[in-house]
C-alpha atoms as a PDB file:
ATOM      1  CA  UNK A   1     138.192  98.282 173.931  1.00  0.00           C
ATOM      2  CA  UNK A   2     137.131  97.903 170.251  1.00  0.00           C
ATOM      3  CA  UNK A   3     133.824  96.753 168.007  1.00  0.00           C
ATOM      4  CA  UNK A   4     133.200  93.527 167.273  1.00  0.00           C
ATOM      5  CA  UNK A   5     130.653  92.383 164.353  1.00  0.00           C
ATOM      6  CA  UNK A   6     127.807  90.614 164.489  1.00  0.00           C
ATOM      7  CA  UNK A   7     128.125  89.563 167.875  1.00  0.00           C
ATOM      8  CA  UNK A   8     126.011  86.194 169.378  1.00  0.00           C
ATOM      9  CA  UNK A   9     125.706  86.826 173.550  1.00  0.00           C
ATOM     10  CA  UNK A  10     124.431  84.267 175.871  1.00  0.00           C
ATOM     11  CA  UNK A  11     122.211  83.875 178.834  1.00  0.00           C
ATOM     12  CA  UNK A  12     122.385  80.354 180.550  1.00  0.00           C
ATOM     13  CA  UNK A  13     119.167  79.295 181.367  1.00  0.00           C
ATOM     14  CA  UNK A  14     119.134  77.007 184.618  1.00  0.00           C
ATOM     15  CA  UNK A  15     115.921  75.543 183.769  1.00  0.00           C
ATOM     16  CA  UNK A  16     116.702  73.995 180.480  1.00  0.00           C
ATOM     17  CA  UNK A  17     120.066  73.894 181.179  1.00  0.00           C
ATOM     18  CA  UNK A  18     121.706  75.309 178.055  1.00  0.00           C
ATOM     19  CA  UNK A  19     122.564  78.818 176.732  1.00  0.00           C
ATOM     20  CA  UNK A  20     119.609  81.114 175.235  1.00  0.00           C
ATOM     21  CA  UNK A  21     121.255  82.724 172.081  1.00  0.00           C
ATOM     22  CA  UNK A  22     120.719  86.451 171.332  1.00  0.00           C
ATOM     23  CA  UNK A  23     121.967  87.568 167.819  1.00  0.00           C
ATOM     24  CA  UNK A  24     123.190  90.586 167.705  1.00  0.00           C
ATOM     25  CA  UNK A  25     123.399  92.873 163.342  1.00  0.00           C
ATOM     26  CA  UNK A  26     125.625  95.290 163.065  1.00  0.00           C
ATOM     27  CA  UNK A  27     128.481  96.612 164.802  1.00  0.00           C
ATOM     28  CA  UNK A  28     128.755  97.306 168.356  1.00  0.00           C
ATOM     29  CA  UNK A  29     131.157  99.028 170.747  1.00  0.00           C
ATOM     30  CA  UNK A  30     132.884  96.883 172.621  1.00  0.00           C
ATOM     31  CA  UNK A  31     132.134  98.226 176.299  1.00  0.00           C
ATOM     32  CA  UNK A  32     133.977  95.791 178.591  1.00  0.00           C
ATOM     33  CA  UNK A  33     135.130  92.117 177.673  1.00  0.00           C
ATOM     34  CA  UNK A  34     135.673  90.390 181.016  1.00  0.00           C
ATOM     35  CA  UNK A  35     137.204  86.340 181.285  1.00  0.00           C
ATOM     36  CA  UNK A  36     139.742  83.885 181.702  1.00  0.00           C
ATOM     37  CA  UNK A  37     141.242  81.338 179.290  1.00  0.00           C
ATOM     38  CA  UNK A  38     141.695  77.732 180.886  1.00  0.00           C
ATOM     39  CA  UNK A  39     141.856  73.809 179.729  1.00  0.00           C
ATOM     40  CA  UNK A  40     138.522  71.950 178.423  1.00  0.00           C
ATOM     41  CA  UNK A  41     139.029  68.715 176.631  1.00  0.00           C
ATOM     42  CA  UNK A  42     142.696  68.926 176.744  1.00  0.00           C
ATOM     43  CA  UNK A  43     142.166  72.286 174.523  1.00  0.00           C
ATOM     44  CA  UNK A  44     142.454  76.161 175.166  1.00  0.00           C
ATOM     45  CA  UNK A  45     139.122  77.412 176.335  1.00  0.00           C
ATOM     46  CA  UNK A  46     138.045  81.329 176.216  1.00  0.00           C
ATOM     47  CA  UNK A  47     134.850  81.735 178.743  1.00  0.00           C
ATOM     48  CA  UNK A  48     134.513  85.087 178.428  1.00  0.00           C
ATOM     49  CA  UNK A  49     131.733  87.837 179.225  1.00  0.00           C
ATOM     50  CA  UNK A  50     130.805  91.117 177.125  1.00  0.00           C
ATOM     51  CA  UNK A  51     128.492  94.671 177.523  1.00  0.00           C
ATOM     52  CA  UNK A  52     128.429  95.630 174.442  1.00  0.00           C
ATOM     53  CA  UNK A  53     126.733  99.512 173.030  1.00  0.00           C
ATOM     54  CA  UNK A  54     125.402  99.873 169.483  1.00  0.00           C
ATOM     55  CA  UNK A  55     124.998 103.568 167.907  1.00  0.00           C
ATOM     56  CA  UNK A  56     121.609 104.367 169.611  1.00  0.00           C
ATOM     57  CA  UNK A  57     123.059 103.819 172.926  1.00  0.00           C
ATOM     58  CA  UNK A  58     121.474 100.337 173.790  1.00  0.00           C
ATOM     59  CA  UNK A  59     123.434  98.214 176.084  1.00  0.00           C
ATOM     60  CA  UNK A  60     123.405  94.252 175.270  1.00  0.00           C
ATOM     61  CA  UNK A  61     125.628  91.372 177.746  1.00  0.00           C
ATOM     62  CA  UNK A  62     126.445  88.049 178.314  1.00  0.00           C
ATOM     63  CA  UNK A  63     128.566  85.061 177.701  1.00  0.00           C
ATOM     64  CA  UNK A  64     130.172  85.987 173.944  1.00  0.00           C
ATOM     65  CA  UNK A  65     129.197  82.993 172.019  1.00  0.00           C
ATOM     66  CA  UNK A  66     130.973  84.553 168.874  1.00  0.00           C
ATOM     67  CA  UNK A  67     131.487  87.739 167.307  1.00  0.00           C
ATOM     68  CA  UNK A  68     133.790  89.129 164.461  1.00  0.00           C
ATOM     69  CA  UNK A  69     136.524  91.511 165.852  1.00  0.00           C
ATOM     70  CA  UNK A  70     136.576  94.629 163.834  1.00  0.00           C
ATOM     71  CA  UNK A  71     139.433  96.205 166.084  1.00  0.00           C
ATOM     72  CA  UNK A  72     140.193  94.933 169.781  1.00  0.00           C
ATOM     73  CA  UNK A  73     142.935  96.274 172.378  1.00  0.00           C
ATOM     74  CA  UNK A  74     143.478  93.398 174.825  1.00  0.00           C
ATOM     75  CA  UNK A  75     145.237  92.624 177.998  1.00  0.00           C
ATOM     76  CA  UNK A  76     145.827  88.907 178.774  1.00  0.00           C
ATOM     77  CA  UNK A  77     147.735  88.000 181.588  1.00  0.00           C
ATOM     78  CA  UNK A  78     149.421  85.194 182.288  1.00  0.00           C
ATOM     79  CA  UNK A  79     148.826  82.923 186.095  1.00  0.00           C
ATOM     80  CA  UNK A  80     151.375  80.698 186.969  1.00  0.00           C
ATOM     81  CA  UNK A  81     150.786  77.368 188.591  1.00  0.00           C
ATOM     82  CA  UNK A  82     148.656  74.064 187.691  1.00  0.00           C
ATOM     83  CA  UNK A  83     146.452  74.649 184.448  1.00  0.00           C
ATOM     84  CA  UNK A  84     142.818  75.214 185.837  1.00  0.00           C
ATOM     85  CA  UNK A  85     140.590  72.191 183.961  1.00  0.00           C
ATOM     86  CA  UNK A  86     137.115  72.260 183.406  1.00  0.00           C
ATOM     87  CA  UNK A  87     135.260  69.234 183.462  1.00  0.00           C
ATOM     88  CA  UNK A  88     131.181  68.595 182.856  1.00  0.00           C
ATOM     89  CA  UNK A  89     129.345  68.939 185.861  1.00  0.00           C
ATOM     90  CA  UNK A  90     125.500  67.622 185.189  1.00  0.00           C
ATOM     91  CA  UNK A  91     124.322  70.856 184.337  1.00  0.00           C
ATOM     92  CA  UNK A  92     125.632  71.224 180.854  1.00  0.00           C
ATOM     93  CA  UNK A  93     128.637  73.516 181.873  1.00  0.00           C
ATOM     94  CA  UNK A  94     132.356  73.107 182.054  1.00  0.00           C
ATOM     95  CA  UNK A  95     133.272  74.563 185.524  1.00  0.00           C
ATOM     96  CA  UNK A  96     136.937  73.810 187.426  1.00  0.00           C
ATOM     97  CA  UNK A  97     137.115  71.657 190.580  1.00  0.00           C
ATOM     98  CA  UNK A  98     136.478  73.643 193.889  1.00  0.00           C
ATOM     99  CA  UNK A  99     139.630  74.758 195.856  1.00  0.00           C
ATOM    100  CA  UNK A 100     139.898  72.840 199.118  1.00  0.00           C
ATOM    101  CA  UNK A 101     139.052  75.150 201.957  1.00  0.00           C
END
């Protein structure tokens, strides 16, 4: 829950194989905020999905690129166990390795 500024939301595009920016003026209601927070290039990584309302009721989404919080409430929690690691696939995207079956 909160507004964030300015907000820049994704879409991955598999045919070029890279994110399609959408800018995003003003401030807009943060709806949902949706991700996890894991290891890429031996750093913290936030991959994390937004809706996101402005005041004439439109409804915008994707991967949050960036965005300036104005006022957030957030719930992180925490998983114990091995770190989960992203590493580049081919495609352009940091993913973590598949769970034996």
């Amino acid at each position: 829950m909160g507004s964030l500024r300015n907000p820049v939301v994704g879409y991955y595009s598999e045919e070029t194989r890279n994110y399609k920016k959408i800018e995003l003026a003003g401030t807009f209601e943060l709806l949902t905020l949706l991700g996890n927070i894991s290891v890429k290039d031996e750093k913290p990584f936030a991959h994390l999905h937004v809706t996101l309302g402005n005041a004439s009721g439109d409804v915008f989404g994707g991967h949050l690129i960036k965005g300036e919080v104005f006022v957030a409430e957030l719930y992180i929690r925490e998983l114990l166990g091995e770190p989960l690691v992203r590493k580049e696939r081919g495609n352009n995207l940091s993913l973590w390795d598949e769970e034996p079956l």
